[in-house]
C-alpha atoms as a PDB file:
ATOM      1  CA  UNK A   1     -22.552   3.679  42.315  1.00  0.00           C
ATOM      2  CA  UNK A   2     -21.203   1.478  40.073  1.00  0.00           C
ATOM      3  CA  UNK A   3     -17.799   2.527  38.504  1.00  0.00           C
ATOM      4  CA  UNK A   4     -18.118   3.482  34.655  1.00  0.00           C
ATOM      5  CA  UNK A   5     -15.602   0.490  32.761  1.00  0.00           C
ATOM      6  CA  UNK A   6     -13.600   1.623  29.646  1.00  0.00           C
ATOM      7  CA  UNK A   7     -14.303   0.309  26.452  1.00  0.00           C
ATOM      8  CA  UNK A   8     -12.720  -2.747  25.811  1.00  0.00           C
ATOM      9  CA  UNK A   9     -10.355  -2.133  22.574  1.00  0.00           C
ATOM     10  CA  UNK A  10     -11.133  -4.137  19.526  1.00  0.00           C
ATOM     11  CA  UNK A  11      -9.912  -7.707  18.709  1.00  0.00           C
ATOM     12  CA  UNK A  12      -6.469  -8.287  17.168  1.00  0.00           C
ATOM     13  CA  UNK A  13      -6.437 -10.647  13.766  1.00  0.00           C
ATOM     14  CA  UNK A  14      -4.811 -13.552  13.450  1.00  0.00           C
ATOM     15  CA  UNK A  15      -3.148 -11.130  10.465  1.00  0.00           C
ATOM     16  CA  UNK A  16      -2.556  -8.152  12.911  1.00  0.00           C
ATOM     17  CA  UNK A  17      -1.041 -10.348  15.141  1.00  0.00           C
ATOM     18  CA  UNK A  18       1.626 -12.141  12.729  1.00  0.00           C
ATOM     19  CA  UNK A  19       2.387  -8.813  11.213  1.00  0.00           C
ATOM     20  CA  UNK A  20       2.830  -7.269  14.490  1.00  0.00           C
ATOM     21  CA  UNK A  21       5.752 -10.258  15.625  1.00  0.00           C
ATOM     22  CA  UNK A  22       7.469 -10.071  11.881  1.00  0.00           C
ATOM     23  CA  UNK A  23       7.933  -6.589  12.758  1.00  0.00           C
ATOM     24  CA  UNK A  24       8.978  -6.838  16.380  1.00  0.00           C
ATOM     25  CA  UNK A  25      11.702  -9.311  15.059  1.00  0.00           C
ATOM     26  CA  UNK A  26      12.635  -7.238  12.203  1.00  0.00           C
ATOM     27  CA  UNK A  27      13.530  -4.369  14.693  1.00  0.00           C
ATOM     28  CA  UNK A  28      14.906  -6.448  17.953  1.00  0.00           C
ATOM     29  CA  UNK A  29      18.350  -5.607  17.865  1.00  0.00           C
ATOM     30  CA  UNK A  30      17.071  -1.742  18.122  1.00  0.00           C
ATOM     31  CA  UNK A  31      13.920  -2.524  20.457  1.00  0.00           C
ATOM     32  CA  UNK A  32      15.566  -4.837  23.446  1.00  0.00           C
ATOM     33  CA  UNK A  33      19.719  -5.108  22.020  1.00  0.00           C
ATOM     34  CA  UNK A  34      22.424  -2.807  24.092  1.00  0.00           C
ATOM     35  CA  UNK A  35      23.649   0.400  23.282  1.00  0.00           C
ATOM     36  CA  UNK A  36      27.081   1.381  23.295  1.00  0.00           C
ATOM     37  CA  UNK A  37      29.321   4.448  22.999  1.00  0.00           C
ATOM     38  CA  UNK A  38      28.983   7.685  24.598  1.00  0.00           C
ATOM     39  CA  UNK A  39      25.851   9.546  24.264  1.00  0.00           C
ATOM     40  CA  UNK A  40      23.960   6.712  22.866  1.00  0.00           C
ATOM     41  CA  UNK A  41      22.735   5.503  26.295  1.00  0.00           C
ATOM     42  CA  UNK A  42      20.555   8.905  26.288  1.00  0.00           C
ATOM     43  CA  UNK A  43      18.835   8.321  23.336  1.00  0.00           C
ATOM     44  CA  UNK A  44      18.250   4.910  23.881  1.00  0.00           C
ATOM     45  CA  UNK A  45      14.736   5.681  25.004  1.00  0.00           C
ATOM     46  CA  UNK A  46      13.421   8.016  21.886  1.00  0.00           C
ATOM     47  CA  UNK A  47      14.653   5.438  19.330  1.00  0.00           C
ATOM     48  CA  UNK A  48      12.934   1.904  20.917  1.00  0.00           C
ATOM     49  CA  UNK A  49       9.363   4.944  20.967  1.00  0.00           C
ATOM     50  CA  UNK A  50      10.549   5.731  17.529  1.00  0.00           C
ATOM     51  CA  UNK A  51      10.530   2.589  16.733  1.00  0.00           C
ATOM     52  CA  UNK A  52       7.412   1.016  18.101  1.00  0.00           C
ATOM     53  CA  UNK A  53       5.569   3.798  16.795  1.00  0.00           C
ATOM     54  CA  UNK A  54       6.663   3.207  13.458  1.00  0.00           C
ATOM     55  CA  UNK A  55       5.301  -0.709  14.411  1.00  0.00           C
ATOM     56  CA  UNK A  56       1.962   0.638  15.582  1.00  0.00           C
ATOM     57  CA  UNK A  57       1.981   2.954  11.753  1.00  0.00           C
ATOM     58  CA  UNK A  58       2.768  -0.081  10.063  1.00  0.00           C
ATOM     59  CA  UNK A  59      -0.333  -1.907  11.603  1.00  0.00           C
ATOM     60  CA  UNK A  60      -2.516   1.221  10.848  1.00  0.00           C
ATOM     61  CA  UNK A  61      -2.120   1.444   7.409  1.00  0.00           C
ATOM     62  CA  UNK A  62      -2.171  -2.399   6.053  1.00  0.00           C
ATOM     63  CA  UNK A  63      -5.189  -3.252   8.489  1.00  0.00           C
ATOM     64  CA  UNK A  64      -8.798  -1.787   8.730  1.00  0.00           C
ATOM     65  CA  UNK A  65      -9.250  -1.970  12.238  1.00  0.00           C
ATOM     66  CA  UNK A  66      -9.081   0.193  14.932  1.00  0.00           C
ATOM     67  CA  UNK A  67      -6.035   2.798  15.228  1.00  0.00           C
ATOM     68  CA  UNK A  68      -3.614   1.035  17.356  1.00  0.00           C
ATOM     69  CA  UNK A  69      -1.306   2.943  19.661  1.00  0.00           C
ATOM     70  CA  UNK A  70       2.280   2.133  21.135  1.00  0.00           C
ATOM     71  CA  UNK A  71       0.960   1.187  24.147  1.00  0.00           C
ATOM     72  CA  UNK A  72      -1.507  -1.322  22.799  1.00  0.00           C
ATOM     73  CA  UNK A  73       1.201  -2.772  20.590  1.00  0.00           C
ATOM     74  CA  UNK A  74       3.939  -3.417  23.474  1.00  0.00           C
ATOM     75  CA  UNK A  75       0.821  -5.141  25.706  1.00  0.00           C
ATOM     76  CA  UNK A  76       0.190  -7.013  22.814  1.00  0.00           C
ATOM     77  CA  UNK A  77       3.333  -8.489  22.093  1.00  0.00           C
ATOM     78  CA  UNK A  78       4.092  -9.490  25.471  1.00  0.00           C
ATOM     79  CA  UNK A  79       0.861 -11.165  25.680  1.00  0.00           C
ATOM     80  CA  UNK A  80       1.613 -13.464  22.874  1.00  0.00           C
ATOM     81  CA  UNK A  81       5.392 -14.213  23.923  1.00  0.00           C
ATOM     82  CA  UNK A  82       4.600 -14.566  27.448  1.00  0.00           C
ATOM     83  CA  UNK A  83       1.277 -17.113  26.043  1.00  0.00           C
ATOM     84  CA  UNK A  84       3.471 -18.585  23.664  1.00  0.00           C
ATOM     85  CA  UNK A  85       6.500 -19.764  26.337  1.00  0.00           C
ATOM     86  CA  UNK A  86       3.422 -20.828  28.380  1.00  0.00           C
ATOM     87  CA  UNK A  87       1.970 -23.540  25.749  1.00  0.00           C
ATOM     88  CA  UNK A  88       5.828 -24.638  25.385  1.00  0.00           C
ATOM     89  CA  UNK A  89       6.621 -25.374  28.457  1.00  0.00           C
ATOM     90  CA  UNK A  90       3.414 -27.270  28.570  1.00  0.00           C
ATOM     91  CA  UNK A  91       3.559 -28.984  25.876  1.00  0.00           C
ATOM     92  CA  UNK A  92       7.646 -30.165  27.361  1.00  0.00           C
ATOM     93  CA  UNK A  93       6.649 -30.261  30.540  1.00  0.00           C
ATOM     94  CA  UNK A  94       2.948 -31.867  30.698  1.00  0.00           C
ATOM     95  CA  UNK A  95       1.385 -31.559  34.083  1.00  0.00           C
ATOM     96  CA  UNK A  96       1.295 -35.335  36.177  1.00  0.00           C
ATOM     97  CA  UNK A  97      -2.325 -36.955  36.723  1.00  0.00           C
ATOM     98  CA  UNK A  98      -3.894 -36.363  33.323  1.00  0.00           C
ATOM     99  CA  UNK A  99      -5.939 -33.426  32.531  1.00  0.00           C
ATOM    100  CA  UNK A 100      -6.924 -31.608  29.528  1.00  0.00           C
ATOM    101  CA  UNK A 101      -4.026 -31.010  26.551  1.00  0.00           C
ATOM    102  CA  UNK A 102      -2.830 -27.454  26.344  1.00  0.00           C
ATOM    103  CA  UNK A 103      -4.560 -25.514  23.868  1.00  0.00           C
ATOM    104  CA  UNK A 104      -3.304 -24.595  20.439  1.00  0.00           C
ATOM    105  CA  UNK A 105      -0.771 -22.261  19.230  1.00  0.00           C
ATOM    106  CA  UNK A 106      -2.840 -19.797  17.303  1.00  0.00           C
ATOM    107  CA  UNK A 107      -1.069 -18.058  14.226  1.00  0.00           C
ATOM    108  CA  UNK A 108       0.954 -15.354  16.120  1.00  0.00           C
ATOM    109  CA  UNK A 109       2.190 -17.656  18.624  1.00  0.00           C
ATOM    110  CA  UNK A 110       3.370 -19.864  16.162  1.00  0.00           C
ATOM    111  CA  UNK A 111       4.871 -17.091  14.460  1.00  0.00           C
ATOM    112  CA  UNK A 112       7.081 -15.526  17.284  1.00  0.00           C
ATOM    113  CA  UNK A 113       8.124 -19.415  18.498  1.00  0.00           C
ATOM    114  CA  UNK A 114       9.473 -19.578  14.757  1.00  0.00           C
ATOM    115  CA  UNK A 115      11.373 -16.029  14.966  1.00  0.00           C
ATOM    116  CA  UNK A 116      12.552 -16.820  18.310  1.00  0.00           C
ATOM    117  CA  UNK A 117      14.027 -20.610  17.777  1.00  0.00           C
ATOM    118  CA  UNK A 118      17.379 -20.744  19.188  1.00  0.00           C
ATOM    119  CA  UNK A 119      16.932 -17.648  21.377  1.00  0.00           C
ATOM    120  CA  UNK A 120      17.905 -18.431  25.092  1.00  0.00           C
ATOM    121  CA  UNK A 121      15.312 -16.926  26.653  1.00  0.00           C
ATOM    122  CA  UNK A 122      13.073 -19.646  24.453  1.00  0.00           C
ATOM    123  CA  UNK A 123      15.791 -22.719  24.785  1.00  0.00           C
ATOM    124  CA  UNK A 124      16.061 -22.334  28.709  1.00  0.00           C
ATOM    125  CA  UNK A 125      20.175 -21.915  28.213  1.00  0.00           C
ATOM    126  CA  UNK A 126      21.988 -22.006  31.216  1.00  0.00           C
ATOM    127  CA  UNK A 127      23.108 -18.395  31.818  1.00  0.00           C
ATOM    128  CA  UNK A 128      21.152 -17.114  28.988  1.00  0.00           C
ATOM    129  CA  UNK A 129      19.360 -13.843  29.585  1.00  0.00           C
ATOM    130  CA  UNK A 130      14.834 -13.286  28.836  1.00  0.00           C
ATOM    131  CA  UNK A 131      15.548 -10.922  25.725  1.00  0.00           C
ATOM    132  CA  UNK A 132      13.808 -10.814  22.485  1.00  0.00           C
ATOM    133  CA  UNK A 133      17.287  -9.246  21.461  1.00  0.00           C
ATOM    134  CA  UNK A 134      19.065 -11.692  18.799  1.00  0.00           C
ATOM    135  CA  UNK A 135      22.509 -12.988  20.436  1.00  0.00           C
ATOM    136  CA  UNK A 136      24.618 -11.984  17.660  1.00  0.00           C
ATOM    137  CA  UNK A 137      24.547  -8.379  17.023  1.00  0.00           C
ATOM    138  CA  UNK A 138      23.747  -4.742  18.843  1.00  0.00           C
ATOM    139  CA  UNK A 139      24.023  -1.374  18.161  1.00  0.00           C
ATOM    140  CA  UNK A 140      26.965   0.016  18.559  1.00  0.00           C
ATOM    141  CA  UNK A 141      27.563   4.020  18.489  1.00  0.00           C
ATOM    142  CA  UNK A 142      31.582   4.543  18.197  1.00  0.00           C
ATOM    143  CA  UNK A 143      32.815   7.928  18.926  1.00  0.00           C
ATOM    144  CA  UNK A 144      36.658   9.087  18.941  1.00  0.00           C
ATOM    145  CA  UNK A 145      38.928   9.000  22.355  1.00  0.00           C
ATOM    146  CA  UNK A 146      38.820  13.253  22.001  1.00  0.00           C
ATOM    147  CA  UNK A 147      35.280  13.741  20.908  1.00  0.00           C
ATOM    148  CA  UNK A 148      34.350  16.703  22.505  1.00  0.00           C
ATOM    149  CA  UNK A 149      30.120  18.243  23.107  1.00  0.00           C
ATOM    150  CA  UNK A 150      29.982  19.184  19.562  1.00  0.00           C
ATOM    151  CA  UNK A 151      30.979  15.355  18.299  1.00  0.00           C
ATOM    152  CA  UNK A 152      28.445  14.240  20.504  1.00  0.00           C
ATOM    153  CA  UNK A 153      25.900  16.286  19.261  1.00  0.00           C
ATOM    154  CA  UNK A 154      26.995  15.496  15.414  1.00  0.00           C
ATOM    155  CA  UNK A 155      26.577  11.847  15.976  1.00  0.00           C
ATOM    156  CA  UNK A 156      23.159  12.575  17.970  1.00  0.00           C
ATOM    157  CA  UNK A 157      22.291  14.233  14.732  1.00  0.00           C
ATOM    158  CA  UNK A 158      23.118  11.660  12.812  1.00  0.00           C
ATOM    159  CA  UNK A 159      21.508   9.169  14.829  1.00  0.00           C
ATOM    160  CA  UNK A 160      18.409  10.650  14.232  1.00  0.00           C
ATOM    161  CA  UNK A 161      18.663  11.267  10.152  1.00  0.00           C
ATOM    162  CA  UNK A 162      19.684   7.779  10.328  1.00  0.00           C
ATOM    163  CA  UNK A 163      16.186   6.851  12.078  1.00  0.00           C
ATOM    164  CA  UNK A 164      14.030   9.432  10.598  1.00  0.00           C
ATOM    165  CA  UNK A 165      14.985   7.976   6.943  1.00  0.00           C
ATOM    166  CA  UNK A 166      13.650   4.501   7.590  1.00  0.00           C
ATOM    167  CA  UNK A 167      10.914   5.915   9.266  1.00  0.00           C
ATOM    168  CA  UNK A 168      10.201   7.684   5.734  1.00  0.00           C
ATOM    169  CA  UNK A 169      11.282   4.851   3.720  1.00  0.00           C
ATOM    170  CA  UNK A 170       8.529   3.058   5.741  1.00  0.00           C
ATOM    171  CA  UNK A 171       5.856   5.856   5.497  1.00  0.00           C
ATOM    172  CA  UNK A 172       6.370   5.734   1.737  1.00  0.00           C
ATOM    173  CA  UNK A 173       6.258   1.654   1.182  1.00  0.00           C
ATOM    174  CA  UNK A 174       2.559   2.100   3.038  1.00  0.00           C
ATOM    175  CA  UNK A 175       1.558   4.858   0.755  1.00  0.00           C
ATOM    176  CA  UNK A 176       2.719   2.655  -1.813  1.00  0.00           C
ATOM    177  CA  UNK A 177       0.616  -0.529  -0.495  1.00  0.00           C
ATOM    178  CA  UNK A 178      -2.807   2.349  -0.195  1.00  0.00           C
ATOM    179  CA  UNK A 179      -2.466   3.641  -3.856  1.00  0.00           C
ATOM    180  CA  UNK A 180      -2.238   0.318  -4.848  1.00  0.00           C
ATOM    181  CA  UNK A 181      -5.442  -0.468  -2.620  1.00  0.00           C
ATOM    182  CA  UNK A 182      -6.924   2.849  -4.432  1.00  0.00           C
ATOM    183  CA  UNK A 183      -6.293   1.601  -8.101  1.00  0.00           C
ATOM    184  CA  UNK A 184      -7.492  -2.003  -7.668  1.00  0.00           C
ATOM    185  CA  UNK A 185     -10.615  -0.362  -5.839  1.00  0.00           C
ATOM    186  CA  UNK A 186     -10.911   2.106  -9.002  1.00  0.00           C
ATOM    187  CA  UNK A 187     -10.211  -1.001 -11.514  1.00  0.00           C
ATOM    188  CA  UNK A 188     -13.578  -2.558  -9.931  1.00  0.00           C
ATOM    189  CA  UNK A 189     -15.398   0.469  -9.973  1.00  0.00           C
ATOM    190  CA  UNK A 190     -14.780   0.764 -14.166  1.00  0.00           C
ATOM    191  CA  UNK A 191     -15.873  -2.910 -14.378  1.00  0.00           C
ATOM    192  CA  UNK A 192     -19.218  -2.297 -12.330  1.00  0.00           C
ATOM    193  CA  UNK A 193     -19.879   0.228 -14.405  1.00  0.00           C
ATOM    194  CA  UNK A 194     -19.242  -1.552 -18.074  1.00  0.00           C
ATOM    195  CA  UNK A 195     -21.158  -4.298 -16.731  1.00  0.00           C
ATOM    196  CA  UNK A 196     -23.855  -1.850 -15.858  1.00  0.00           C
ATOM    197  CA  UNK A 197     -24.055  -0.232 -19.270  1.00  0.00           C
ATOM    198  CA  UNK A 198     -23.685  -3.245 -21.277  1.00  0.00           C
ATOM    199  CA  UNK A 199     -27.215  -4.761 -19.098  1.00  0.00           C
ATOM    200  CA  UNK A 200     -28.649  -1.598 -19.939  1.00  0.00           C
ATOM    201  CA  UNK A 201     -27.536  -1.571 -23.982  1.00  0.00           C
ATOM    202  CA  UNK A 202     -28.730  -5.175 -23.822  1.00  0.00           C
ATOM    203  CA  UNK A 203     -32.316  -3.773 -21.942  1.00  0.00           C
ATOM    204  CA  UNK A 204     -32.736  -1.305 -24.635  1.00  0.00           C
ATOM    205  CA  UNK A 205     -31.967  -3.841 -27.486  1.00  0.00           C
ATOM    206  CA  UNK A 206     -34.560  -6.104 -26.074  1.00  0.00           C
ATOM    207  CA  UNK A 207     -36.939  -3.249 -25.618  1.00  0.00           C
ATOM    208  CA  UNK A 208     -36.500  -2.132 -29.325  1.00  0.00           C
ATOM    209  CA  UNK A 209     -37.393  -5.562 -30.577  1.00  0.00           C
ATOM    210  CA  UNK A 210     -40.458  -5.866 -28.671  1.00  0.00           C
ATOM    211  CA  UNK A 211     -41.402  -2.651 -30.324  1.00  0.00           C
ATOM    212  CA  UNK A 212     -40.798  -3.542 -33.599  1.00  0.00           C
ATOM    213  CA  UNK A 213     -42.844  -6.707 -33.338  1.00  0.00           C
ATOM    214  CA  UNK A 214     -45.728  -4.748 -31.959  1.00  0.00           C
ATOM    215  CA  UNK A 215     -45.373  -2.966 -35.427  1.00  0.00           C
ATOM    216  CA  UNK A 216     -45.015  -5.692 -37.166  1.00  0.00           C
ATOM    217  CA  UNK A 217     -48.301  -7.145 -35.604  1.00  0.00           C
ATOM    218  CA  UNK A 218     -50.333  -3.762 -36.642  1.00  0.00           C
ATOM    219  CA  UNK A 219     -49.341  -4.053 -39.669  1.00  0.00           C
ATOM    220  CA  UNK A 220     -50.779  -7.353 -40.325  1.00  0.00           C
ATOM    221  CA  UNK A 221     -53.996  -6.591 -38.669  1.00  0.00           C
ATOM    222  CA  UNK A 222     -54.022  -3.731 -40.788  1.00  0.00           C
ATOM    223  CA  UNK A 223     -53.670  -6.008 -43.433  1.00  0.00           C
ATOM    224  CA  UNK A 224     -55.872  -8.742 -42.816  1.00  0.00           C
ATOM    225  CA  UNK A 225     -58.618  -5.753 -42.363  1.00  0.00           C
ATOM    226  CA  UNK A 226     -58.531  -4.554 -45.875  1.00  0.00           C
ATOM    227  CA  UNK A 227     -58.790  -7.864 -47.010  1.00  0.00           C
ATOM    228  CA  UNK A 228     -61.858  -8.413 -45.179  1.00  0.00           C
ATOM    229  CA  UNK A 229     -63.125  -5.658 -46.534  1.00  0.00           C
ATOM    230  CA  UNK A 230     -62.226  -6.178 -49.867  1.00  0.00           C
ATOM    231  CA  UNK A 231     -63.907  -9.522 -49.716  1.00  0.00           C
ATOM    232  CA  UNK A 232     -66.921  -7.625 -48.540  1.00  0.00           C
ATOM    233  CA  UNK A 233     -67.265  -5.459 -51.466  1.00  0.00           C
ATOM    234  CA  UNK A 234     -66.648  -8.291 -53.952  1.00  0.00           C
ATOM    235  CA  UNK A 235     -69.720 -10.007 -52.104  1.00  0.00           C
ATOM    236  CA  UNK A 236     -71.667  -7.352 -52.747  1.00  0.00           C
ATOM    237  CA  UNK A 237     -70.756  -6.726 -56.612  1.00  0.00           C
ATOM    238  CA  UNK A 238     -71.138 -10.064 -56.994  1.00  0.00           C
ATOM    239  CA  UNK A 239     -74.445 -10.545 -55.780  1.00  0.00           C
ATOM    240  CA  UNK A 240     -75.626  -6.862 -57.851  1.00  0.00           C
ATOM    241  CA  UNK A 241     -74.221  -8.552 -60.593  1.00  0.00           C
ATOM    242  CA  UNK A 242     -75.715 -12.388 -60.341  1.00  0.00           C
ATOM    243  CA  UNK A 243     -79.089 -11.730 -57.991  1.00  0.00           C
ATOM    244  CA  UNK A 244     -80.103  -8.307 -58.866  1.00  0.00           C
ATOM    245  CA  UNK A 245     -83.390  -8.845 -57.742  1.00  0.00           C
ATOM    246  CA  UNK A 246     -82.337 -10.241 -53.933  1.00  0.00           C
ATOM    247  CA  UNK A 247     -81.315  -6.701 -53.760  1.00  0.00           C
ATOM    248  CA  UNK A 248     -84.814  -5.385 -54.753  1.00  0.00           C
ATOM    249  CA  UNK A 249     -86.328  -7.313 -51.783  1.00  0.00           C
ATOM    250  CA  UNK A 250     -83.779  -6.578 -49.228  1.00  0.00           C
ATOM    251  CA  UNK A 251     -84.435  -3.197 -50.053  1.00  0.00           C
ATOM    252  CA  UNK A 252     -88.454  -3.297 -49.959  1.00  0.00           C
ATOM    253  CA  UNK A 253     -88.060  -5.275 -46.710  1.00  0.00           C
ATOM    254  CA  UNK A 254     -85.865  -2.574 -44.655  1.00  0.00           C
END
C-alpha cells in the first residue's frame, strides 16, 4: 500500500522571500554571531528561537499566505543562500565544454548576495569561516570578576526584558501595518457605497423624468381630445344653423 505523502506547503513570493533575507540580515549578529560572558552560552539557544519566531511573525502578518512556522523559515533561508552561492560560483567558475548558462538569480537570491557582499563565507577568504554572522560585531554579555548565582540570574533577566521588548516593539509595528490595512479597506468600502447611492439618486432622477413626460403626454392627448370634440359640436351648430333641413332628412332616413 502506497504510503500517504504530506501536503506539500505553499509557494514562497518573490516578496516573502526578500522580506524573509532583510530580516535574517537585520538579526545575524543574534541568529549565527558568538556569545560571550558567563551564562550567556545557556541561553544562546532560546534567543536565536526567539528570534526566528519573531521572523516567521513578521512574515505572518505583512503576507496573506499560509502561516509559516520556524522550521519552514530556517529551510527556507538556507535554500536560497545555499542556491544563491551555487549560481555564483557558476557564474565565476563556468563549467568547460559549453552547456547551458546558469539560470537567473530570482529576487531573494539577489537580495541575500547584496546583504552578504564582503562576507567571507561569500568572497571565498582564505581562513574565513561559512557564517551569515557579520565580521564586525557579536554579542557580548559582560558580567563582574565576583558575580555570584544571583548576578547571573539578574543579567538572565535582563537578557530576556531586553528581547521580549523588541519582540513587542515588533508585534506593535505589525498591528500598526493591519490597522492601516483595516482603514484603507474601510476608506474603499465608504467610496463603494457613495458611488452606489449616487447611481441610484441618478436612477431615480431619470425615473422621475420619464414620469413626468408620461404626464405631460396625457395631458396633451387630453387636450387634443376636447378639441376634437369641440370641433364636433361646432359642426353640428353650424350645420342646424346653415342646412336646417339636411337635418330633417337625416332624421326621416334613420
Amino acid at each position: 500500500m502506497e504510503e500517504r505523502k504530506g501536503k506539500r506547503s505553499q509557494n514562497w513570493s518573490s516578496g516573502e522571500e526578500v522580506a524573509l533575507i532583510e530580516s535574517v540580515k537585520q538579526r545575524a549578529d543574534t541568529l549565527f554571531g558568538p556569545f560571550k560572558g558567563s551564562g550567556a552560552r545557556g541561553k544562546q539557544r532560546e534567543i536565536r528561537e526567539r528570534e526566528w519566531q519573531c521572523i516567521a511573525d513578521a512574515l505572518n502578518s505583512q503576507f496573506d499566505s499560509k502561516r509559516r512556522d520556524t522550521q519552514e523559515v530556517k529551510k527556507k533561508y538556507y535554500n536560497i543562500k545555499s542556491r544563491s552561492k551555487e549560481k555564483l560560483d557558476g557564474m565565476k567558475r563556468p563549467k568547460t565544454g559549453g552547456g547551458p548558462p546558469p539560470p537567473p538569480f530570482t529576487p531573494g537570491e539577489e537580495t541575500f548576495l547584496q546583504l552578504s557582499s564582503g562576507e567571507p563565507h561569500l568572497e571565498g577568504l582564505e581562513g574565513g569561516i561559512d557564517t551569515d554572522a557579520p565580521t564586525v560585531s557579536s554579542i557580548t554579555v559582560q558580567l563582574p570578576e565576583n558575580a555570584n548565582k544571583e548576578n547571573v540570574e539578574r543579567n538572565a533577566q535582563d537578557l530576556d526584558s531586553l528581547f521580549n521588548t523588541q519582540t513587542r516593539q515588533e508585534a506593535g509595528t505589525s498591528s500598526v501595518s493591519h490597522k492601516i490595512k483595516e482603514k484603507k479597506g474601510e476608506n474603499n468600502r465608504r467610496k463603494r457605497e457613495e458611488l452606489e447611492e449616487e447611481y441610484l439618486k441618478l436612477d431615480n432622477e431619470r425615473l422621475q423624468q420619464v414620469i413626468l413626460n408620461a404626464k405631460k403626454e396625457r395631458e396633451i392627448l387630453d387636450l387634443q381630445k376636447e378639441v376634437l370634440e369641440l370641433k364636433k359640436q361646432k359642426l353640428m351648430l353650424d350645420i342646424q344653423t346653415n342646412y336646417p333641413e339636411m337635418l330633417v332628412n337625416i332624421s326621416s332616413e334613420l
